[in-house]
Protein backbone atom coordinates (compact mmCIF):
# COMPACT_ATOMS: atom_id res chain seq x y z
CA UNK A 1 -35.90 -43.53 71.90
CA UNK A 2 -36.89 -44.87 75.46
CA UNK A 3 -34.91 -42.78 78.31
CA UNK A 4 -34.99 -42.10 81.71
CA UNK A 5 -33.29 -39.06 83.31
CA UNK A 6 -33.14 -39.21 87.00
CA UNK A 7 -32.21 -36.50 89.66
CA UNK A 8 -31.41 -36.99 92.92
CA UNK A 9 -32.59 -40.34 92.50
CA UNK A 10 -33.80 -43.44 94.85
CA UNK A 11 -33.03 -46.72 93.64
CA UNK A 12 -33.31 -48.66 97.30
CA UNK A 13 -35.54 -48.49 99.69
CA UNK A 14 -34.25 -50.69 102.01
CA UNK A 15 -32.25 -47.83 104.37
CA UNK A 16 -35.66 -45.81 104.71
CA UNK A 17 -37.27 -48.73 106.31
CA UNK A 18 -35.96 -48.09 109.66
CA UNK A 19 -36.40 -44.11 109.46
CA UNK A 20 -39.01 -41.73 110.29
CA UNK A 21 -40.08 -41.26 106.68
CA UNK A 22 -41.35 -44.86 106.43
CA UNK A 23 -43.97 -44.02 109.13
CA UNK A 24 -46.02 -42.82 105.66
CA UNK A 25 -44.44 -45.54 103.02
CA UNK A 26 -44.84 -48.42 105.66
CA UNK A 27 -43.04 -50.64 103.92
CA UNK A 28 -41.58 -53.99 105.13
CA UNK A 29 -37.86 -55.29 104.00
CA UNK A 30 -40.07 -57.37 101.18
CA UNK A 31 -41.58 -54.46 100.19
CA UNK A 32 -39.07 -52.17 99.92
CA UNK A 33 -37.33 -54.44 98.17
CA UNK A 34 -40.20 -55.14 95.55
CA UNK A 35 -39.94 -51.48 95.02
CA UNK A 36 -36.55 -50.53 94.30
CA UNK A 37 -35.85 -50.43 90.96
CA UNK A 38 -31.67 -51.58 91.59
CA UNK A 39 -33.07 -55.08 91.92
CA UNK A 40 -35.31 -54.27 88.73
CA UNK A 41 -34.16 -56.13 85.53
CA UNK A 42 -32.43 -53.60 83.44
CA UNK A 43 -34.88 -52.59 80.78
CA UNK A 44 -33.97 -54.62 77.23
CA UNK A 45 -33.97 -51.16 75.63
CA UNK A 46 -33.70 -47.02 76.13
CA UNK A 47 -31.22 -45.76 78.44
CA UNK A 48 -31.03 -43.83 82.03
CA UNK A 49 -29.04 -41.13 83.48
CA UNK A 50 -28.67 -40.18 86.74
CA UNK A 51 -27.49 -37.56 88.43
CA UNK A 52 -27.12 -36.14 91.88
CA UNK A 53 -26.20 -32.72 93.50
CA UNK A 54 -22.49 -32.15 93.59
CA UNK A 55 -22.66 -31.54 97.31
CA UNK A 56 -25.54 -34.27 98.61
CA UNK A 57 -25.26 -36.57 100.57
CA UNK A 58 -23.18 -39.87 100.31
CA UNK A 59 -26.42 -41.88 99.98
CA UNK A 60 -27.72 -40.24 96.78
CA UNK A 61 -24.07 -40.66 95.31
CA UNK A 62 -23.94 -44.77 96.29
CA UNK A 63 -27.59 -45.01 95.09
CA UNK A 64 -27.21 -43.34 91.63
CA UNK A 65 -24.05 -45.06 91.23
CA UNK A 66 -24.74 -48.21 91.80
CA UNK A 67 -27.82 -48.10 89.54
CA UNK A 68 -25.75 -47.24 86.43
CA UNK A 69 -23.16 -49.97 87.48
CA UNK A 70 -25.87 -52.77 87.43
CA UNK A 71 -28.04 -51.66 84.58
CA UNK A 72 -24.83 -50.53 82.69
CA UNK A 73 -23.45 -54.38 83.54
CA UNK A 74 -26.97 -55.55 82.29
CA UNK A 75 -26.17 -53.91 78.65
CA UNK A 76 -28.20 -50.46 79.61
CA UNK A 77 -26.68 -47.63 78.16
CA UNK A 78 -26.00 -45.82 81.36
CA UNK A 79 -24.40 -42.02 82.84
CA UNK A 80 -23.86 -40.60 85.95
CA UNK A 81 -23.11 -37.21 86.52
CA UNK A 82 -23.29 -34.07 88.80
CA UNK A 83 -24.84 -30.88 89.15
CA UNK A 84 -22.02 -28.35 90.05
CA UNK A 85 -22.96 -27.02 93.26
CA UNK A 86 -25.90 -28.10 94.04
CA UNK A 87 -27.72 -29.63 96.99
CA UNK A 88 -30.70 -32.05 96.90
CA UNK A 89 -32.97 -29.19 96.46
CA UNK A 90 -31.57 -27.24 94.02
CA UNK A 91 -30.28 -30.18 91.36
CA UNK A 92 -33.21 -29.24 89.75
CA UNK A 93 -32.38 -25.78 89.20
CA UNK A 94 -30.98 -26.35 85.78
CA UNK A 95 -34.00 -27.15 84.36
CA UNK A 96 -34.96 -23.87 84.24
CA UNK A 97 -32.18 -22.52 82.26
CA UNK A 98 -32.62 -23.45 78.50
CA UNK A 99 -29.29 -23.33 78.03
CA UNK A 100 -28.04 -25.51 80.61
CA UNK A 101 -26.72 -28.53 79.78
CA UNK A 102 -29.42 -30.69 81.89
CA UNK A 103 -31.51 -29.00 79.44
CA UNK A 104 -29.39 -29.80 76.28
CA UNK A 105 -29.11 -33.46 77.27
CA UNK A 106 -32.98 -33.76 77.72
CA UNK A 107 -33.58 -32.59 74.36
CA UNK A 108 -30.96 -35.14 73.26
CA UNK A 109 -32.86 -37.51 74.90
CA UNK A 110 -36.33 -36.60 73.28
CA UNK A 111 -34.82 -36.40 69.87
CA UNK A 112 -34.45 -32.83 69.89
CA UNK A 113 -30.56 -32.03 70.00
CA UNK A 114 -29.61 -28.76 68.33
């Protein structure tokens, strides 16, 4: 099985052009564009999850959202979900926890469900 699991995704780079952070990327509209996998085909196969910190920002929410709207509308089997509590930094948290169920759904993912 192809899959993607993605936390505290982003799908479009567009909005950074015009902040501080793209002093590094330096990317143009054209570029950041290129590089943002929402205006990706959907891949013809696999699926993708995403998932975002249940108290982020509204950006992460609109971004991982809208990615499983248009790959799900492209035929992509698609989720989104939260992680309870968390902030952008600590969505990851769960994958330290074997028994979480990040963790669970990864090993679904891989093939390795219990």
């Amino acid at each position: 099985m192809i899959a993607a699991y993605a936390i505290s995704g982003l799908f479009e780079l567009g909005p950074l052009v015009k902040t501080s952070i793209n002093n590094a990327l330096r990317l143009d509209d054209a570029a950041a564009r290129a590089a943002s996998p929402l205006f990706w085909r959907a891949p013809a196969r696999g699926s993708l999850d995403a998932v975002v910190g249940e108290i982020e920002s509204a950006e992460y929410f609109r971004q991982s959202r809208s990615i499983v709207e248009v790959w799900g509308k492209a035929g992509l089997p698609t989720r989104f979900g939260t992680v309870a509590g968390a902030n952008h930094f600590t969505a990851i948290a769960p994958l330290a926890d074997p028994g979480s169920p990040m963790v669970a759904r990864l090993r679904e993912l891989a093939g390795h469900a219990r």
